[in-house]
C-alpha atoms as a PDB file:
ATOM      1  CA  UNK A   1       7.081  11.660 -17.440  1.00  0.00           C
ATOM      2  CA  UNK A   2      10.254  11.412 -15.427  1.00  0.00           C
ATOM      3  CA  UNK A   3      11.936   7.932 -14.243  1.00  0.00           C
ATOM      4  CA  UNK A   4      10.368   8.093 -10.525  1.00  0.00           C
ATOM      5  CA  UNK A   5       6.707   8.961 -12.012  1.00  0.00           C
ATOM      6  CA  UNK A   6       7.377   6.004 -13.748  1.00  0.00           C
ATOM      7  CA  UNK A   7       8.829   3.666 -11.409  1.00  0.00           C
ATOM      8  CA  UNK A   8       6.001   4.896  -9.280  1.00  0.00           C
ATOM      9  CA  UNK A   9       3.768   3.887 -11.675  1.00  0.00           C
ATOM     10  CA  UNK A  10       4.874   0.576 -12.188  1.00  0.00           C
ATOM     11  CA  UNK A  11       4.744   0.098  -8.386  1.00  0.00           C
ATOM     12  CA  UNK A  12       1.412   1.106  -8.008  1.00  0.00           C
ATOM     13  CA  UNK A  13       0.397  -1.319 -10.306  1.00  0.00           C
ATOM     14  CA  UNK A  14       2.072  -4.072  -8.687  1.00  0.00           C
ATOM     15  CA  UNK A  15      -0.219  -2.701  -5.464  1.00  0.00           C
ATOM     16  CA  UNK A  16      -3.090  -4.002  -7.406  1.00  0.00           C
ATOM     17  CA  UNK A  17      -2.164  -7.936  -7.014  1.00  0.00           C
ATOM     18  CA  UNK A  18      -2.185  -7.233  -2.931  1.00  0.00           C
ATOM     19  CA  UNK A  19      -5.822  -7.835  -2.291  1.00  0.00           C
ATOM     20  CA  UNK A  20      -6.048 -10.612  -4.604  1.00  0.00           C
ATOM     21  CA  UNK A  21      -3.097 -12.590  -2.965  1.00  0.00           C
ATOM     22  CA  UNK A  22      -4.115 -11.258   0.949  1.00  0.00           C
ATOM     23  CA  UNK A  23      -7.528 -13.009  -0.365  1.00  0.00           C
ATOM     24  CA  UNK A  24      -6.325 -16.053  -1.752  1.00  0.00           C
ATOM     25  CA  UNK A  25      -3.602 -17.053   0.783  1.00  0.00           C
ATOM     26  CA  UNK A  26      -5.639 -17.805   4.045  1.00  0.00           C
ATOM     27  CA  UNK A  27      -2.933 -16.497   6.238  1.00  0.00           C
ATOM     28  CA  UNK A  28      -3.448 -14.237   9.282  1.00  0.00           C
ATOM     29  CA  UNK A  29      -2.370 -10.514   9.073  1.00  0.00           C
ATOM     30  CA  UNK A  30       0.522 -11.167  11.348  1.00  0.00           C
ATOM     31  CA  UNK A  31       1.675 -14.265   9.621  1.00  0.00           C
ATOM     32  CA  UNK A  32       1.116 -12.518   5.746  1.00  0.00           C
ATOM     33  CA  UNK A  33       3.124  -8.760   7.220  1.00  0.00           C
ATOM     34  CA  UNK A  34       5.606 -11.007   9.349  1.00  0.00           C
ATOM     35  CA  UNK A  35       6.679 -13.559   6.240  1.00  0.00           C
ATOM     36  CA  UNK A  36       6.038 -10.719   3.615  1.00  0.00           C
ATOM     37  CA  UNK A  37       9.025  -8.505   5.140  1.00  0.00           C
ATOM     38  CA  UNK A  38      11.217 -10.518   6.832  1.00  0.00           C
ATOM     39  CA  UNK A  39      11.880 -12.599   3.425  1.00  0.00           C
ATOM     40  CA  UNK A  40      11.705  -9.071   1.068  1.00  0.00           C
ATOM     41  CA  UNK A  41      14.088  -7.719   3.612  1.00  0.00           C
ATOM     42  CA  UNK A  42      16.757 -10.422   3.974  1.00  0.00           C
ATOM     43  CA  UNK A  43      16.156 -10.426   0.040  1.00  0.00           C
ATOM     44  CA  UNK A  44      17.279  -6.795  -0.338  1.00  0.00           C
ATOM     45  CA  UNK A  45      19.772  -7.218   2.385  1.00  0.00           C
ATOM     46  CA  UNK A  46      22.393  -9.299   0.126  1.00  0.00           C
ATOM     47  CA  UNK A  47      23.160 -10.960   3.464  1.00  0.00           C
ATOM     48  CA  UNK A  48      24.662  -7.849   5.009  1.00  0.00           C
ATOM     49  CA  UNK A  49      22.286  -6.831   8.072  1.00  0.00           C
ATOM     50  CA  UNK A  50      22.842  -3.950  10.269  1.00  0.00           C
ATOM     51  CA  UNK A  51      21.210  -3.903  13.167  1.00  0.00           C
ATOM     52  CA  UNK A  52      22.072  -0.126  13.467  1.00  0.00           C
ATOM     53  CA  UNK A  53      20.454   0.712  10.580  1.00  0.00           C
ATOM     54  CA  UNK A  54      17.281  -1.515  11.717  1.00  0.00           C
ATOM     55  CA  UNK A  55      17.026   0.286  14.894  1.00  0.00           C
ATOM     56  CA  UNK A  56      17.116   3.729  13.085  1.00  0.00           C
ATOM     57  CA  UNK A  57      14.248   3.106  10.481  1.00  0.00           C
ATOM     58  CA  UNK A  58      12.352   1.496  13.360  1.00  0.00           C
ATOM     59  CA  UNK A  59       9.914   4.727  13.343  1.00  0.00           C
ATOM     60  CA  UNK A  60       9.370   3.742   9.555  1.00  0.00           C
ATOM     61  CA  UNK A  61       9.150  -0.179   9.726  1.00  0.00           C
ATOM     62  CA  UNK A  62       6.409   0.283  12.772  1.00  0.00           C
ATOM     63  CA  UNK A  63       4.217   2.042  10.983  1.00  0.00           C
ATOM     64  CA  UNK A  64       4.413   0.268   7.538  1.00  0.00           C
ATOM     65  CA  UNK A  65       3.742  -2.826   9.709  1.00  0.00           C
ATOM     66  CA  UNK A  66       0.842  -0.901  11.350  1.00  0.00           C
ATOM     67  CA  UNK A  67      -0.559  -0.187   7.793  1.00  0.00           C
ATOM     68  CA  UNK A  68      -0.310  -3.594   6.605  1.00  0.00           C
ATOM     69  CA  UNK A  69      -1.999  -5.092   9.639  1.00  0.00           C
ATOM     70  CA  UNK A  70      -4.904  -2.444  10.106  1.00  0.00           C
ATOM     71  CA  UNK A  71      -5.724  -2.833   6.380  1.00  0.00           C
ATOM     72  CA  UNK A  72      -5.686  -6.621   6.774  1.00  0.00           C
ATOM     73  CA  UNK A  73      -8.050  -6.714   9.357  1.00  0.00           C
ATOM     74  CA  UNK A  74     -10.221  -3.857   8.180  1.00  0.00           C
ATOM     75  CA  UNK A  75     -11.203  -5.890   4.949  1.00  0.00           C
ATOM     76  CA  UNK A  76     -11.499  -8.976   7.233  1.00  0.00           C
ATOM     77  CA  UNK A  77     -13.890  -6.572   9.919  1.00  0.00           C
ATOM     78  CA  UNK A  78     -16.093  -4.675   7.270  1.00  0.00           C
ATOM     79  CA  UNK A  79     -16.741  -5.329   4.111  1.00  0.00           C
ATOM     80  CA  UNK A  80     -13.967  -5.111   1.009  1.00  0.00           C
ATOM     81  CA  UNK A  81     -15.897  -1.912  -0.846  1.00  0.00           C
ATOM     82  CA  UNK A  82     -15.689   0.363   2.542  1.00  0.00           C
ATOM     83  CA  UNK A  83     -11.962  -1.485   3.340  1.00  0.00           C
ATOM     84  CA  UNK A  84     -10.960  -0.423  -0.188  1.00  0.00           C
ATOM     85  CA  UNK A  85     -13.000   3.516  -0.394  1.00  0.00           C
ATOM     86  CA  UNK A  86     -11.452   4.352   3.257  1.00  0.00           C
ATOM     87  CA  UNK A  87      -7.931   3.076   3.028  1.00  0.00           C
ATOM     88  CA  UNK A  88      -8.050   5.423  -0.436  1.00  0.00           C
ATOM     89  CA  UNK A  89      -8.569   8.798   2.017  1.00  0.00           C
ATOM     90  CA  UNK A  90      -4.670   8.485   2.333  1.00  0.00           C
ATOM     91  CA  UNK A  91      -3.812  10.747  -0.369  1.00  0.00           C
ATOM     92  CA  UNK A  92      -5.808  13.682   1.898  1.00  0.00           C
ATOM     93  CA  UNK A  93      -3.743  12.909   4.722  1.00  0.00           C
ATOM     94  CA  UNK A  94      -0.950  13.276   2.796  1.00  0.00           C
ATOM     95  CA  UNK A  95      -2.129  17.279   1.822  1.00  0.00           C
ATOM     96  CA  UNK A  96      -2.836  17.575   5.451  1.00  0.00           C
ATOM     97  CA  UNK A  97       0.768  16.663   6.960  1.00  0.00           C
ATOM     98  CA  UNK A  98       2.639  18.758   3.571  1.00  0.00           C
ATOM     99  CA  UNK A  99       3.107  21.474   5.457  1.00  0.00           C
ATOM    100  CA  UNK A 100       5.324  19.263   7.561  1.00  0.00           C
ATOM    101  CA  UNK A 101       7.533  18.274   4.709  1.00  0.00           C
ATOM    102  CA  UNK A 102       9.699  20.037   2.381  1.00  0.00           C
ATOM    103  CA  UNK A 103       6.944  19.459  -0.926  1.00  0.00           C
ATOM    104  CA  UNK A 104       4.040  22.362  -0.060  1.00  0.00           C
ATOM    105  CA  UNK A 105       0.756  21.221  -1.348  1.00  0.00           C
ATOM    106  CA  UNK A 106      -0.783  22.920  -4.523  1.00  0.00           C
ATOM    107  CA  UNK A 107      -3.991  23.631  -5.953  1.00  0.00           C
ATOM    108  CA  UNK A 108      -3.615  20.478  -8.597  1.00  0.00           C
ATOM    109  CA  UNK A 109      -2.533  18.277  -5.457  1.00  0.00           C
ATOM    110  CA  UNK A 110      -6.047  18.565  -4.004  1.00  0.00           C
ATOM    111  CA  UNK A 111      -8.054  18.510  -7.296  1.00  0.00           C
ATOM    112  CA  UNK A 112      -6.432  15.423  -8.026  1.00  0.00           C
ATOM    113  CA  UNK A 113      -6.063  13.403  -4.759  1.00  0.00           C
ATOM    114  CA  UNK A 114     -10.146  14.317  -5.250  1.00  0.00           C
ATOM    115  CA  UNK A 115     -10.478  13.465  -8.644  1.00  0.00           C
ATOM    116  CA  UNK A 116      -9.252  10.010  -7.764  1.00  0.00           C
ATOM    117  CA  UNK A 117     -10.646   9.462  -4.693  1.00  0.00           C
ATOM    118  CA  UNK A 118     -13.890  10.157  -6.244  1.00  0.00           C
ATOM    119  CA  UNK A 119     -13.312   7.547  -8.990  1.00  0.00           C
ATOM    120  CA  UNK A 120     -12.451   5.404  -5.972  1.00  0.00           C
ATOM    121  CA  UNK A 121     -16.054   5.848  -4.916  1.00  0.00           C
ATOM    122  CA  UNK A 122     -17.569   5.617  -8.168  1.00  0.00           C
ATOM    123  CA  UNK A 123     -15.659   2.167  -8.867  1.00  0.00           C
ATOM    124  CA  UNK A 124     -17.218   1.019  -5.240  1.00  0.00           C
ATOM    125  CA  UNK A 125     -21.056   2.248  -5.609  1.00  0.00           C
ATOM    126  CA  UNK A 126     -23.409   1.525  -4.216  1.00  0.00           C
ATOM    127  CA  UNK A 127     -21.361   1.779  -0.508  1.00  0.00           C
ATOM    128  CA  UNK A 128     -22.672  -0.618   1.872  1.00  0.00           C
ATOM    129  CA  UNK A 129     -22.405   0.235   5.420  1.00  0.00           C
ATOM    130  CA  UNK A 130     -19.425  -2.161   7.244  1.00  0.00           C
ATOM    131  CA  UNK A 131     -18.828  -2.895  10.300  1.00  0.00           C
ATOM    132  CA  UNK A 132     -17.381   0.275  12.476  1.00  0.00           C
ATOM    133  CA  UNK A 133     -14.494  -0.993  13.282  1.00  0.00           C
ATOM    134  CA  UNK A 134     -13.425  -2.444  10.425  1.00  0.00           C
ATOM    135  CA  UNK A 135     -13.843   1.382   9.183  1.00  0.00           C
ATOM    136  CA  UNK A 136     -12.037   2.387  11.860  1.00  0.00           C
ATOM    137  CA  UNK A 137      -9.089   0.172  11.467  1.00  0.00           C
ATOM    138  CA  UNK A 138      -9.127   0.981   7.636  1.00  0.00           C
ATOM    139  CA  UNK A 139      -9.197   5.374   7.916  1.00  0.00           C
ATOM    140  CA  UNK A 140      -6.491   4.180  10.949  1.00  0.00           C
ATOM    141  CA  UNK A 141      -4.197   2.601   7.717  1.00  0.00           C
ATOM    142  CA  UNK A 142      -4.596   5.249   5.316  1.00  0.00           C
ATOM    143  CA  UNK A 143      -3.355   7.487   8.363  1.00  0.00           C
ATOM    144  CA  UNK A 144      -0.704   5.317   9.305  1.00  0.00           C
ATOM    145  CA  UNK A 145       0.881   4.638   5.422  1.00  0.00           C
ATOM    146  CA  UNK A 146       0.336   8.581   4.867  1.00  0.00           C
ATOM    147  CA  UNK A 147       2.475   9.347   7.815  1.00  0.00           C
ATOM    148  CA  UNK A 148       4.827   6.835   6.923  1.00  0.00           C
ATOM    149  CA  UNK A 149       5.068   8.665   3.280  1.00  0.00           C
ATOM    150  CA  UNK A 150       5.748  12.018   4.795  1.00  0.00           C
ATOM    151  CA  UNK A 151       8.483  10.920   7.003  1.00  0.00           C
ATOM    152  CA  UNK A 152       9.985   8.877   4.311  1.00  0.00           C
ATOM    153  CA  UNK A 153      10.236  11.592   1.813  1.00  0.00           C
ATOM    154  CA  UNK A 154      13.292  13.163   4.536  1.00  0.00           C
ATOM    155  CA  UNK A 155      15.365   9.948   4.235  1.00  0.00           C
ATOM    156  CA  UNK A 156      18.515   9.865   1.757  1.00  0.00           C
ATOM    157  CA  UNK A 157      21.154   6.808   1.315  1.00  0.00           C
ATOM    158  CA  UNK A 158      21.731   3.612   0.189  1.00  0.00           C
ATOM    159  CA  UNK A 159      18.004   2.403  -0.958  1.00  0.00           C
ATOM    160  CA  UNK A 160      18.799  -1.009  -1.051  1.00  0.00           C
ATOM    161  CA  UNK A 161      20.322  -0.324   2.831  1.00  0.00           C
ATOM    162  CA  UNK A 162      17.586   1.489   3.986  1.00  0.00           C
ATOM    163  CA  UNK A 163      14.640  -0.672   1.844  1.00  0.00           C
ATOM    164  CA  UNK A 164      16.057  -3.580   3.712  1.00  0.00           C
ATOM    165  CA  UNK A 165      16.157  -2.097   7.002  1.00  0.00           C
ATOM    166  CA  UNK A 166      12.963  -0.932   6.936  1.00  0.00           C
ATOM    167  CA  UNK A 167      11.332  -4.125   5.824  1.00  0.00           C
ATOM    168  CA  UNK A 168      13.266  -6.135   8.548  1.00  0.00           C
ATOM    169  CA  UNK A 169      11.928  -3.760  11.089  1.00  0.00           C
ATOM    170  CA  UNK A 170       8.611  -3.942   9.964  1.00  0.00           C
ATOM    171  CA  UNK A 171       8.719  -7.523  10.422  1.00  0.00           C
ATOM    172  CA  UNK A 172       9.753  -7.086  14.091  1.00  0.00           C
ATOM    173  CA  UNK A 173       7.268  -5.467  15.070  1.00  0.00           C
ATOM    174  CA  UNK A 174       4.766  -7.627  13.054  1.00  0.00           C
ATOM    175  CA  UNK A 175       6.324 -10.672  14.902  1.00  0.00           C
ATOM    176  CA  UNK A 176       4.136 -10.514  18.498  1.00  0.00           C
ATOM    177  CA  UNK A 177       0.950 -10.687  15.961  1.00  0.00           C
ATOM    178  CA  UNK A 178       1.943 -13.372  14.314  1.00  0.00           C
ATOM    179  CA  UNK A 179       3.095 -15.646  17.161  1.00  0.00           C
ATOM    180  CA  UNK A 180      -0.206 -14.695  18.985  1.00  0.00           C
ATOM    181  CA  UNK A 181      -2.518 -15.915  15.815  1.00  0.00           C
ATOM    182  CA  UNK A 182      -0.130 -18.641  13.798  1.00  0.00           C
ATOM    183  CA  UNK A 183       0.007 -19.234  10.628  1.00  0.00           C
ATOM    184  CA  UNK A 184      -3.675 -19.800   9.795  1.00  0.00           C
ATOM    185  CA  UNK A 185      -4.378 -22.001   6.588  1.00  0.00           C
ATOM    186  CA  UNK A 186      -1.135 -23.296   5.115  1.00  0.00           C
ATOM    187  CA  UNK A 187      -1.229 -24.967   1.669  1.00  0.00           C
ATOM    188  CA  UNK A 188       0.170 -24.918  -1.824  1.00  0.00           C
ATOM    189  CA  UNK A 189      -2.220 -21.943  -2.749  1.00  0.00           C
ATOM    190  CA  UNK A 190      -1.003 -19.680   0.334  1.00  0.00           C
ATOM    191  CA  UNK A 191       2.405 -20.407  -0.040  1.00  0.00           C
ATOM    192  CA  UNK A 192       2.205 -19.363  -4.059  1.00  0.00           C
ATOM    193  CA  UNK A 193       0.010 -16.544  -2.899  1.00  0.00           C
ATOM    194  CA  UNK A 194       2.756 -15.734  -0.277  1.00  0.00           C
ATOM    195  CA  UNK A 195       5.481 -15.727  -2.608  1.00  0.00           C
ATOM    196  CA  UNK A 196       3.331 -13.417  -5.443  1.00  0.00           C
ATOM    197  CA  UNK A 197       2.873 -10.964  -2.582  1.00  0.00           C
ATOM    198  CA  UNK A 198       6.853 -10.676  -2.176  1.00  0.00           C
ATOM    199  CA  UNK A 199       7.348 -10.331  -5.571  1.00  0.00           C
ATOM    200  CA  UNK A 200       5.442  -7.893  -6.821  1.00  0.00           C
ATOM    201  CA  UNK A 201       3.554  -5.653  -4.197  1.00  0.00           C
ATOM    202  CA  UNK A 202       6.545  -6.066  -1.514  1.00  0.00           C
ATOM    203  CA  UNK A 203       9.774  -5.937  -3.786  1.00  0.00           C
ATOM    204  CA  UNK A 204       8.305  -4.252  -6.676  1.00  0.00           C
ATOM    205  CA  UNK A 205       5.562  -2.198  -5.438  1.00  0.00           C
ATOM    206  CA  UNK A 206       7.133  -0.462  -1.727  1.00  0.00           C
ATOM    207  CA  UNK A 207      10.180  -0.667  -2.928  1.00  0.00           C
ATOM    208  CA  UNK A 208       8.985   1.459  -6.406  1.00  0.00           C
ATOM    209  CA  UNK A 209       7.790   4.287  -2.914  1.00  0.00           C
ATOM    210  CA  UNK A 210      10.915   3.929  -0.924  1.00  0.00           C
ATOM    211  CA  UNK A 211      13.139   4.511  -3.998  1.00  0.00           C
ATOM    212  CA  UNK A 212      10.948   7.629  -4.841  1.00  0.00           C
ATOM    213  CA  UNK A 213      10.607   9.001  -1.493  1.00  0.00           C
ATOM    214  CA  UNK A 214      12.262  12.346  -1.054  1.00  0.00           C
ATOM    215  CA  UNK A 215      11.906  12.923  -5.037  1.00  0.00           C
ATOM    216  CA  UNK A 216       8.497  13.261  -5.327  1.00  0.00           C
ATOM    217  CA  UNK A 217       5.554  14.782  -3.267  1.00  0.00           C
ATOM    218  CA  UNK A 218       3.974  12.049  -0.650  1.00  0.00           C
ATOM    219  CA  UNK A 219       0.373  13.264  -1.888  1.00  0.00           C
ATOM    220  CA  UNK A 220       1.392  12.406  -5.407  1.00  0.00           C
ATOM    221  CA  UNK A 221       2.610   9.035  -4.386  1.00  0.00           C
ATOM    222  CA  UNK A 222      -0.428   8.437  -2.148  1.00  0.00           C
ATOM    223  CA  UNK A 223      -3.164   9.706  -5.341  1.00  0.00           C
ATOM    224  CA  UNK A 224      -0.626   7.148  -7.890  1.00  0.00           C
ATOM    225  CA  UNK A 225      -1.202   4.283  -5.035  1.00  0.00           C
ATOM    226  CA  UNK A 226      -4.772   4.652  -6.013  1.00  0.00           C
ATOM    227  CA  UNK A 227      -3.953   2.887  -8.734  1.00  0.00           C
ATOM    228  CA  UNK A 228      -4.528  -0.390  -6.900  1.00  0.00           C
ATOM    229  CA  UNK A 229      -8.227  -1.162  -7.521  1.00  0.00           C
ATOM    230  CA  UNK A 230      -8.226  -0.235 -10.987  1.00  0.00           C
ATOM    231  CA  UNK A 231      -5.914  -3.142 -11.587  1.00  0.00           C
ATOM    232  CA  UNK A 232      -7.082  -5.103  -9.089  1.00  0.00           C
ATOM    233  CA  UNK A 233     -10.665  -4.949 -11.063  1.00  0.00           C
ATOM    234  CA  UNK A 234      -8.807  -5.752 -14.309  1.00  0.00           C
ATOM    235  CA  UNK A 235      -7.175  -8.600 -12.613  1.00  0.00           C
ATOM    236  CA  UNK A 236     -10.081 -10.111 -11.518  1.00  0.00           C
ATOM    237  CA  UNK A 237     -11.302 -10.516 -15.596  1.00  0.00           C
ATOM    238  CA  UNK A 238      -9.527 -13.437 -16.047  1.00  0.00           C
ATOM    239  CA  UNK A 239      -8.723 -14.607 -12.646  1.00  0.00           C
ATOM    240  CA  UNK A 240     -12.382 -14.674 -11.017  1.00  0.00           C
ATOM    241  CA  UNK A 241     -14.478 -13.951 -14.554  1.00  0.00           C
ATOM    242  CA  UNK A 242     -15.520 -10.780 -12.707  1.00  0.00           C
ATOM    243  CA  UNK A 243     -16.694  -8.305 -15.810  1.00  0.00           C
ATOM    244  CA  UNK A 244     -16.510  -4.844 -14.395  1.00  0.00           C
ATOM    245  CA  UNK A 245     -19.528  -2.356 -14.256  1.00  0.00           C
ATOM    246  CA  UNK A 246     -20.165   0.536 -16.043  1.00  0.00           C
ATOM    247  CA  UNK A 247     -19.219   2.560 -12.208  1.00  0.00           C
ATOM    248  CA  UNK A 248     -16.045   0.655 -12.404  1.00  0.00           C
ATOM    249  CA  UNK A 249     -14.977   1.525 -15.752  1.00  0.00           C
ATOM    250  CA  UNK A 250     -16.144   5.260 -15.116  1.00  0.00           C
ATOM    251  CA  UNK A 251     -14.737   5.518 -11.920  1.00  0.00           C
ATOM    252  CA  UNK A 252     -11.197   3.714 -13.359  1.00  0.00           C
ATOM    253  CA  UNK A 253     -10.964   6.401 -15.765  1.00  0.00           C
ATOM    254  CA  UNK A 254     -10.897   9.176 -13.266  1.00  0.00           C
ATOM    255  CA  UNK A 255      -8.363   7.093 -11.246  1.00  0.00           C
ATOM    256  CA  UNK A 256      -6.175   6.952 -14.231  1.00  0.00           C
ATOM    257  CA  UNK A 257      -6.871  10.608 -15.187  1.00  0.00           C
ATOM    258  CA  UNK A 258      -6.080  12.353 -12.242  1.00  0.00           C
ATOM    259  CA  UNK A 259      -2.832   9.828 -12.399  1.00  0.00           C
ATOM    260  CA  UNK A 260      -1.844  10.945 -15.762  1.00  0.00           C
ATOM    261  CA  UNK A 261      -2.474  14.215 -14.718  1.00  0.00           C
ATOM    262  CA  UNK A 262      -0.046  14.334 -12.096  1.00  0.00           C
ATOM    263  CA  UNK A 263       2.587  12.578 -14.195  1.00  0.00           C
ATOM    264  CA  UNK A 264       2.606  14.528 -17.426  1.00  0.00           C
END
């Protein structure tokens, strides 16, 4: 396994905390993708912001914002299983817009994105039938963060600069959101929950894609990303005392197979 499989790796297992902060903290969407990336942003920034270089990974902060606030509400618009199995179709997306990047999709690429898609399923069954458009709003994210992989993976520079700049953008166009529906509920448990989502699925997690981007393929980050309910499931042992089922250990394993798979 080289480095960026393996920073990869460790960022899509940060990924897996997301829902299980998002869930805990109360907060609106645009209050949670507003706070989330302004504060990672002027973080990574070292207090040196260029507005130049905000304005040029605008295309790239809009649509990571996008992604963050269509998943948000789809889990709060249908249920979490259909939330989680849709927003996991990104990895297809991905395959679909290759030929538009410079990494051409193989054989392997679609076996695998389908491999762990399916475990995705597994790990979710029985499927219960959610509200349309919270559906809509979650296939809507997958497109949006697959897109948002693609174009990524033709950036090159500074990737502290450009992280930065893209988070601070992202947070401007969060912004009319979150003045529109507040804060929401503000106590000790969002603010921790606020500050876990910075740390590890924010600085940690898209940073781990950023810093990968033009190094690996998109539709290997996307099928790695799928990483996030396995350990969101695994998380929830000692957090919630949720035991998983025999479908979520089966379908875990394919996650992590057609992961290791791709990373060998």
């Amino acid at each position: 396994m080289n480095k960026f499989y393996a920073i990869l790796v460790i960022g899509g297992i940060s990924f897996g905390f997301a829902a299980i902060f998002i869930k805990i903290s109360g907060m609106s969407p645009g209050s949670i993708t507003f706070f989330r990336f302004a504060i990672a942003g002027l973080i990574l920034s070292l207090g040196k912001i260029n507005p130049r270089k905000i304005l040029q990974y605008a295309p790239l902060g809009f649509l990571l914002s996008i992604h963050m606030i269509l998943f948000i509400l789809g889990v709060y618009n249908t249920t979490i299983i259909d939330a989680t199995v849709l927003v996991s179709t990104s990895p297809f997306f991905s395959i679909l817009f290759a030929s538009l990047g410079k990494f051409k999709s193989e054989k392997l690429d679609y076996e695998m994105a389908s491999l762990g898609f399916l475990g995705v399923l597994i790990m979710n069954y029985p499927l219960n039938n959610g509200d349309l458009l919270g559906n809509i709003l979650s296939i809507l994210s997958a497109l949006s963060i697959s897109i948002y992989t693609l174009l990524l993976s033709k950036r090159s520079g500074n990737v502290l600069e450009i992280t930065s700049s893209i988070y601070l953008s992202s947070a401007f166009f969060s912004f009319p959101l979150f003045a529109i529906e507040g804060l929401g509920k503000v106590n000790l448990t969002s603010i921790l929950a606020l500050i876990g989502l910075i740390l590890i699925p924010t600085l940690i997690g898209h940073t781990s894609v950023i810093y990968t981007s033009g190094k690996v393929k998109p539709q290997h980050i996307e099928t790695i990303g799928l990483l996030e309910p396995v350990v969101a499931t695994i998380i929830s042992i000692p957090l919630f005392n949720q035991i998983p089922s025999v479908t979520e250990v089966v379908g875990g394993f394919l996650v992590l197979l057609s992961v290791l798979v791709i990373i060998r």
